[in-house]
Protein backbone atom coordinates (compact mmCIF):
# COMPACT_ATOMS: atom_id res chain seq x y z
CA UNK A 1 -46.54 -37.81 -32.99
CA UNK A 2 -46.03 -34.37 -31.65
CA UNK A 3 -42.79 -32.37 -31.87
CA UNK A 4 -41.45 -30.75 -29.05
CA UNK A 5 -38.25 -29.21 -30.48
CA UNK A 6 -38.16 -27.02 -33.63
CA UNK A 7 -34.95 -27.49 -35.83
CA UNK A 8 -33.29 -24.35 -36.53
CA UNK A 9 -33.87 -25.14 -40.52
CA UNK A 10 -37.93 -24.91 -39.79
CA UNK A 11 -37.43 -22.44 -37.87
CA UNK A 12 -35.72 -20.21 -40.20
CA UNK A 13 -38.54 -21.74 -43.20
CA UNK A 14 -41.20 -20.44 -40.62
CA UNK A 15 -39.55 -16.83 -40.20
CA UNK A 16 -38.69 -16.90 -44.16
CA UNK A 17 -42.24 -17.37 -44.63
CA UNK A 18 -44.03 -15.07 -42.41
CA UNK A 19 -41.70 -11.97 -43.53
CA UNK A 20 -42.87 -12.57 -47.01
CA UNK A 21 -46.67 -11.88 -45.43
CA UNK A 22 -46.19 -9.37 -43.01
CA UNK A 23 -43.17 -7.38 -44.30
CA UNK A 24 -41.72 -7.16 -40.68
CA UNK A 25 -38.47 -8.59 -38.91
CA UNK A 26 -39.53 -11.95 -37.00
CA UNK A 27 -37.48 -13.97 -34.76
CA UNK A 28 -38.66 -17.32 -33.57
CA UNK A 29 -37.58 -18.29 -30.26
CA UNK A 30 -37.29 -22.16 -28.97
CA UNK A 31 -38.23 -22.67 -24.94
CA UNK A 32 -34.51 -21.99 -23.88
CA UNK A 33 -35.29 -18.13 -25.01
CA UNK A 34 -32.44 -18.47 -28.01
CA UNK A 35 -33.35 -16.88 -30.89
CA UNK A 36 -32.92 -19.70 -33.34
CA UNK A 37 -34.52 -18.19 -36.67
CA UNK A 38 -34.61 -14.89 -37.66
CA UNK A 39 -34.66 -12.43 -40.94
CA UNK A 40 -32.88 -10.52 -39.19
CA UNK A 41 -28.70 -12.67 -38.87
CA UNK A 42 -27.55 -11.14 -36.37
CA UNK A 43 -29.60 -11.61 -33.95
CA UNK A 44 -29.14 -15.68 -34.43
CA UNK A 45 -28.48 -17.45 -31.16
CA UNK A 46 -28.92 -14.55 -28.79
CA UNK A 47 -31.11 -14.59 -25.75
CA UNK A 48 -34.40 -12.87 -26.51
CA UNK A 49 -35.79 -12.53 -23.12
CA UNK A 50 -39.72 -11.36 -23.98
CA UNK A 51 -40.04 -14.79 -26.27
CA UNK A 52 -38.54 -16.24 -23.13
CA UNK A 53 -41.57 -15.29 -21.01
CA UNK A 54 -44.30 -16.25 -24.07
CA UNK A 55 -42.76 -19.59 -23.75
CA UNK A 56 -42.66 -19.72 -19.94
CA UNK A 57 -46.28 -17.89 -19.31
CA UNK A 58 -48.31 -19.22 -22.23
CA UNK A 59 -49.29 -15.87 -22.71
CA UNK A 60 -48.46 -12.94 -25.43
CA UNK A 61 -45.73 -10.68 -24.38
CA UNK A 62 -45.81 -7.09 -25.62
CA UNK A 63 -42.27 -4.77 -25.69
CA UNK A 64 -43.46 -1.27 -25.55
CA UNK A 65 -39.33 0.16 -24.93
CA UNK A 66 -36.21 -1.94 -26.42
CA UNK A 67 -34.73 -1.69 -22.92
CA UNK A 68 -37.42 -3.37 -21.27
CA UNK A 69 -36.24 -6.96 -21.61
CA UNK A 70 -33.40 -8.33 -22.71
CA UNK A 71 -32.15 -9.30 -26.23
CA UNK A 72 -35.60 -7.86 -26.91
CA UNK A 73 -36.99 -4.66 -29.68
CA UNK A 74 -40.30 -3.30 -29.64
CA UNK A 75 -42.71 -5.53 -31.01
CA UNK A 76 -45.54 -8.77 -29.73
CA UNK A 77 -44.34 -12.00 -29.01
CA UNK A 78 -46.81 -14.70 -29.54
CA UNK A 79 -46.51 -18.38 -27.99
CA UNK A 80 -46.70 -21.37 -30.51
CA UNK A 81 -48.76 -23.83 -28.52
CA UNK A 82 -49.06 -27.67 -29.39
CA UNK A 83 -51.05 -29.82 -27.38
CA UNK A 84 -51.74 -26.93 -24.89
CA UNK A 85 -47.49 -26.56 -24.33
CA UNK A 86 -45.66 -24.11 -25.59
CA UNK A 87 -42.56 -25.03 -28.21
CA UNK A 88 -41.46 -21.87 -28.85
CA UNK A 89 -42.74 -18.14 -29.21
CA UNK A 90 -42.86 -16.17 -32.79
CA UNK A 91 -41.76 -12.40 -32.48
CA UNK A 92 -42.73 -9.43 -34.92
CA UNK A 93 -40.60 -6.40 -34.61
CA UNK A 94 -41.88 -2.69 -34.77
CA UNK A 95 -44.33 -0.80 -32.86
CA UNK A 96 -47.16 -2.86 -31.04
CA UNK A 97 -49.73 -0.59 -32.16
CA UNK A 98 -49.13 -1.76 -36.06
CA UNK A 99 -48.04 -5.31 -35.49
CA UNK A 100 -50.43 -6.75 -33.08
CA UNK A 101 -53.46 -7.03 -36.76
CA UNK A 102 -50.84 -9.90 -37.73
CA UNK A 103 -50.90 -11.88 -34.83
CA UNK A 104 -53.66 -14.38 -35.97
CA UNK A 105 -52.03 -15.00 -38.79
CA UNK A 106 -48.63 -15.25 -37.96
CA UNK A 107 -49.32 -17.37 -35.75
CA UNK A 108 -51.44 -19.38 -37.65
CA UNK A 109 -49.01 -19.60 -40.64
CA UNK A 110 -46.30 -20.96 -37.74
CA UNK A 111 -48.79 -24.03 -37.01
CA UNK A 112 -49.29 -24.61 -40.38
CA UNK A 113 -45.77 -25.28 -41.41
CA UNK A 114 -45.21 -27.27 -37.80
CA UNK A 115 -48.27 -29.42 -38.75
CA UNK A 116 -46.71 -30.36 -41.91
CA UNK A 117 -43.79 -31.08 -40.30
CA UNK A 118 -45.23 -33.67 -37.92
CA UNK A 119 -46.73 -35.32 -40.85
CA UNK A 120 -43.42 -35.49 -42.76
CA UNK A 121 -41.80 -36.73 -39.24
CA UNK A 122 -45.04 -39.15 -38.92
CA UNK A 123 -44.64 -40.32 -42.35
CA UNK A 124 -40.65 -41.32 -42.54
CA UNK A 125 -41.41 -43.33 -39.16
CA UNK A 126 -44.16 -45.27 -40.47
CA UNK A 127 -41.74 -45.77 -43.59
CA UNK A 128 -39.24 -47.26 -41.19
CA UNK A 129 -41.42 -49.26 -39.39
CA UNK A 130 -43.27 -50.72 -42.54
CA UNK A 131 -39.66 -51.41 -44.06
CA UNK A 132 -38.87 -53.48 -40.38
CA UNK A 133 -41.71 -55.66 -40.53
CA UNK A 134 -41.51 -56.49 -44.52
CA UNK A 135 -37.53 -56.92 -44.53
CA UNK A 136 -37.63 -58.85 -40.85
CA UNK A 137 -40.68 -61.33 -42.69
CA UNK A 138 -39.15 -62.04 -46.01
CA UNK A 139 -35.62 -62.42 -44.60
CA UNK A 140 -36.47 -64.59 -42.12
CA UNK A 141 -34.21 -62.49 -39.90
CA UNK A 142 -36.97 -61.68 -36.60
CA UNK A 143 -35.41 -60.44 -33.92
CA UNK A 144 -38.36 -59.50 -31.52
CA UNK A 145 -41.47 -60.68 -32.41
CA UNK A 146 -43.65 -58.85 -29.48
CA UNK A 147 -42.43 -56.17 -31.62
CA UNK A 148 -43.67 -57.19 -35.06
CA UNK A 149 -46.84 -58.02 -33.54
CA UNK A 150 -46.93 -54.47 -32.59
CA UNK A 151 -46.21 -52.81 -35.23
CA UNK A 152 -48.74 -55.15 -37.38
CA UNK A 153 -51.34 -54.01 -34.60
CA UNK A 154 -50.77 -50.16 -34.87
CA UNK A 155 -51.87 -50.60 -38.22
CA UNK A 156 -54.76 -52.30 -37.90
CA UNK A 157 -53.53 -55.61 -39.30
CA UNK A 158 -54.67 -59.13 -37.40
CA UNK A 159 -51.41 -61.28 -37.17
CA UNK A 160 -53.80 -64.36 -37.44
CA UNK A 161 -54.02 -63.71 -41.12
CA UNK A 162 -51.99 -65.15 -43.87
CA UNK A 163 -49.86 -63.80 -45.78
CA UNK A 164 -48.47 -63.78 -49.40
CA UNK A 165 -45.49 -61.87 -50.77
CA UNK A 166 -45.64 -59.85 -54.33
CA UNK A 167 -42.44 -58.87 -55.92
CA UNK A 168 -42.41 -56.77 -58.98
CA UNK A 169 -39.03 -55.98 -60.53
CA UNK A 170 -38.34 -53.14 -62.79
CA UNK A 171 -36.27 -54.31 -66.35
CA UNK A 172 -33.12 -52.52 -66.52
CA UNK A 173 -31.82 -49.93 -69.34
CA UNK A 174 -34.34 -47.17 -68.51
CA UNK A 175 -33.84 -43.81 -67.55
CA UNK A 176 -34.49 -42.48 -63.67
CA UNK A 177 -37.99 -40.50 -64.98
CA UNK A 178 -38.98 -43.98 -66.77
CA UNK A 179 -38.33 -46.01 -63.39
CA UNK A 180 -40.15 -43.18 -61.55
CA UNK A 181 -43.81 -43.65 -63.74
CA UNK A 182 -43.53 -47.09 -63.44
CA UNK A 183 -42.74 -47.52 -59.56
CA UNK A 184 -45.89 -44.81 -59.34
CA UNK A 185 -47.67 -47.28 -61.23
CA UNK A 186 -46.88 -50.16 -59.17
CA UNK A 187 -47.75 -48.15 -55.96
CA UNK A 188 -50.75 -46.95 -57.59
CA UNK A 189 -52.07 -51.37 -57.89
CA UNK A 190 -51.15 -51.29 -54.06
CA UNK A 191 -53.07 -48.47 -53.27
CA UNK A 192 -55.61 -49.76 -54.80
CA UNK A 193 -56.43 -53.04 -53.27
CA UNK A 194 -55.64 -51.01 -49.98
CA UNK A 195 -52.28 -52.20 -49.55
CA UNK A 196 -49.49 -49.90 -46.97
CA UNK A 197 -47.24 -52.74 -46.17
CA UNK A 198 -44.42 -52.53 -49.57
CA UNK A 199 -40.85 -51.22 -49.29
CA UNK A 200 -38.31 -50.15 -52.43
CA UNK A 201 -35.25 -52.59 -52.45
CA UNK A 202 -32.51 -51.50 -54.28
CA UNK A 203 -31.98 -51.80 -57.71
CA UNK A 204 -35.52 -51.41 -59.16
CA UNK A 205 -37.70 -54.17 -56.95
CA UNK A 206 -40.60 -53.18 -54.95
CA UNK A 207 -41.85 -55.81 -52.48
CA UNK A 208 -45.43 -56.02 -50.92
CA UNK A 209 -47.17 -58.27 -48.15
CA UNK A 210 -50.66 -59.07 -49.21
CA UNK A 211 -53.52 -60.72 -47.19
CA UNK A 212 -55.85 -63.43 -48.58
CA UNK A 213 -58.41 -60.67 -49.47
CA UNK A 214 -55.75 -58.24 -51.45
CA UNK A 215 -54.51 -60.88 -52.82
CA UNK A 216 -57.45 -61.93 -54.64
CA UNK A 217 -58.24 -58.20 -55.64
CA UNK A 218 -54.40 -58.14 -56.96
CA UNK A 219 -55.81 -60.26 -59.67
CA UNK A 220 -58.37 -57.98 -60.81
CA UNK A 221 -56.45 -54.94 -60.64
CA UNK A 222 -52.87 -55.55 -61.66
CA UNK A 223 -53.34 -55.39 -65.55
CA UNK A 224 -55.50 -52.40 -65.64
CA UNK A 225 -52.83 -50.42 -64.66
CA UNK A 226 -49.79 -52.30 -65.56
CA UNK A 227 -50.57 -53.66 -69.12
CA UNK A 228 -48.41 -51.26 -70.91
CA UNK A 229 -45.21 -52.38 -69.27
CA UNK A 230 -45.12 -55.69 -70.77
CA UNK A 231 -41.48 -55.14 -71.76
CA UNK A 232 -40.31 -53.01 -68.97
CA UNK A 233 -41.77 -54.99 -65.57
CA UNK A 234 -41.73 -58.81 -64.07
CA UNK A 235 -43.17 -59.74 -61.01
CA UNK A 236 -43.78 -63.25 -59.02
CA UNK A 237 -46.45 -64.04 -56.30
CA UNK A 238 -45.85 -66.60 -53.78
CA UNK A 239 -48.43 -68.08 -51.45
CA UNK A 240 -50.31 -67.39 -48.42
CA UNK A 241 -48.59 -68.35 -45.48
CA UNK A 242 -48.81 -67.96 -41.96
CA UNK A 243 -47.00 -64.73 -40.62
CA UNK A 244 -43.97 -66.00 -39.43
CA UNK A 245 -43.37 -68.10 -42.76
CA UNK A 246 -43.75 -64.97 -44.90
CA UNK A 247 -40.03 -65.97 -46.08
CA UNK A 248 -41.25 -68.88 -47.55
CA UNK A 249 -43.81 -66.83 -49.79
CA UNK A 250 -41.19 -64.51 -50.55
CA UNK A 251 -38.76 -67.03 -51.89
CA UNK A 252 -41.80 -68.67 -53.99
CA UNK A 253 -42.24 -65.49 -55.19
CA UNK A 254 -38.62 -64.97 -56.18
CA UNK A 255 -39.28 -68.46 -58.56
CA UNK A 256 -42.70 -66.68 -59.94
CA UNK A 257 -40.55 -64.22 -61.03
CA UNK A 258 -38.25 -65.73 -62.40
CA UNK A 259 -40.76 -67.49 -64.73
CA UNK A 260 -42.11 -63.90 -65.93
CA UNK A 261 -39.06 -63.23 -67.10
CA UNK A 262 -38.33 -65.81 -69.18
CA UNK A 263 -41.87 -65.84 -70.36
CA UNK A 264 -41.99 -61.97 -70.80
CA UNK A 265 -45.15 -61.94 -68.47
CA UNK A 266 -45.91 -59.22 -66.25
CA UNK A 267 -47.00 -60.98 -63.11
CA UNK A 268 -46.94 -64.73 -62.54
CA UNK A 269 -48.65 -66.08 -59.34
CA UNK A 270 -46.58 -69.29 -58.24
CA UNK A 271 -49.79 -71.26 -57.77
CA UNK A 272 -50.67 -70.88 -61.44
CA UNK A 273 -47.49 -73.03 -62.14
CA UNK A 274 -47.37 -76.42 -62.10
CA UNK A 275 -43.94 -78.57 -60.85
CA UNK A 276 -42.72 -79.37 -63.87
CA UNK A 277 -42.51 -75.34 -64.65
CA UNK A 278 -41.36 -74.60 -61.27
CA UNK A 279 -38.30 -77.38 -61.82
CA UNK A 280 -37.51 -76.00 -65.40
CA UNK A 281 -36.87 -72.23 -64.29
C-alpha cells in the first residue's frame, strides 16, 4: 500500500524532525505547491512555488535570490519520490552553498518516517480486514462471500480448510495494566502456533480462527504460557468445521467456555467433553 497524499500532521512530524538534525527552517510541500508543514507558522498554507517545480520536474530545485520564485527563500528543494512519483518536495532554507551537505539526509529521514507510515496505514487495514472475516464467520452474518474468499486468499489461507474457533475470556476485577499482560500473553500462544486471524471483542474476549494444524499445536503451547492465569482467564474451543460453518464452532466454543468457568480451567476444548457435561453447563 503506497500513500500518495501526506497528512498535514506527518507532515509537520517530518519538518519537526528534520529541524532537530539540521538546525535549519524546512517546509514540506504536497504536489499542489501548498506549504503544508513548516517550522517556520507562517508560512503554513502558502504557495511555495520552487517545491512546486521539485514536485512537477522530479528534479531538485535550487533558489539562489528570494525573488526568484514565488512563496519561495533561498535554499534546495528536494523531491520525495515513492514508487518513482513524486508526493511532495522537502525545502531547507538558507544559502545553497551550506544547505545542499543535508540533502541526503533530509531526504532520507523524510522516507523514513513515510515508510513507517505506510506500515501503520498497512497494518490498521489488515486489522480491519482480519476483524471482517472473523466477525462475518462467527456471526454467521456473510454478506459477500467472493469477498471473504479474498481476503482469506491475500493471506495465504486455503478456504478448503477447516476451521475451529478459540475464545479466551479475560475474568473481570483487574486493573487495565493487568488485562494488558494477559491479552499480550494470549497473543503471544497465537503467535506462536502462527496464528494472524484473532480480533479483541469488547469487554475482555479475544477470539481466534484456527486450522486443523494450529489447532493441534494450540494444545502444546497454550499452558506454557498461560499457566499462571489460572484464576484470571477461561477459554472454550469448538470444532473444526468447514468455513462457512465457522459459527457453529464458535457457538461450541461459547459452551467450552462456559465449562472452564465453572470448573476454574483455563482452556477447555469442546471435544474433550462428553454430552452429559455439555447438557449440565
Amino acid at each position: 500500500m503506497a500513500i500518495n497524499k501526506i497528512s498535514k500532521n506527518l507532515a509537520q512530524e517530518i519538518v519537526n524532525a528534520v529541524k532537530e538534525v539540521v538546525d535549519k527552517d524546512i517546509n514540506f510541500i504536497d504536489k499542489n505547491g501548498v506549504i503544508i508543514g513548516s517550522t517556520d507558522k507562517n508560512r503554513l498554507n502558502t504557495f511555495h512555488q520552487a517545491g512546486y517545480k521539485a514536485v512537477k520536474t522530479l528534479s531538485n530545485i535550487t533558489v539562489e535570490d528570494n525573488s526568484e520564485y514565488e512563496g519561495s527563500k533561498k535554499g534546495i528543494n528536494y523531491p520525495i519520490k515513492i514508487n518513482k512519483d513524486a508526493i511532495g518536495a522537502i525545502g531547507i532554507t538558507g544559502e545553497p552553498s551550506e544547505v545542499s551537505k543535508y540533502g541526503f539526509l533530509v531526504t532520507k529521514i523524510t522516507e523514513i518516517f513515510i515508510k513507517e507510515q505506510e506500515l501503520n496505514y498497512k497494518y490498521e487495514a489488515d486489522k480491519q480486514r482480519i476483524n471482517y472475516v472473523v466477525k462475518s464467520l462467527i456471526y454467521d452474518s456473510i454478506e459477500d462471500k467472493n469477498e471473504i474468499e479474498s481476503i482469506l486468499e491475500q493471506f495465504g489461507i486455503g478456504v478448503n480448510q477447516k476451521f475451529a474457533v478459540v475464545l479466551m475470556k479475560i475474568k473481570k476485577n483487574h486493573n487495565d495494566r493487568e488485562v494488558e499482560i494477559i491479552e499480550e500473553d494470549i497473543s503471544k500462544v497465537f503467535d506462536s502456533i502462527g496464528n494472524i486471524f484473532k480480533i479483541y471483542v469488547y469487554p475482555n474476549e479475544c477470539i481466534a480462527l484456527v486450522n486443523e494444524q494450529k489447532y493441534e499445536k494450540l494444545k502444546l503451547v497454550y499452558m506454557d504460557i498461560l499457566n499462571k492465569y489460572k484464576d484470571k482467564l477461561n477459554g472454550g474451543v469448538g470444532r473444526l468445521k468447514d468455513l462457512y460453518d465457522t459459527h457453529k464452532s464458535y457457538q461450541e466454543a461459547r459452551i467450552a467456555l462456559q465449562y472452564s468457568k465453572k470448573n476454574n480451567k483455563i482452556l477447555t476444548y469442546i471435544d474433550d467433553l462428553d454430552l452429559e457435561l455439555i447438557l449440565e453447563i
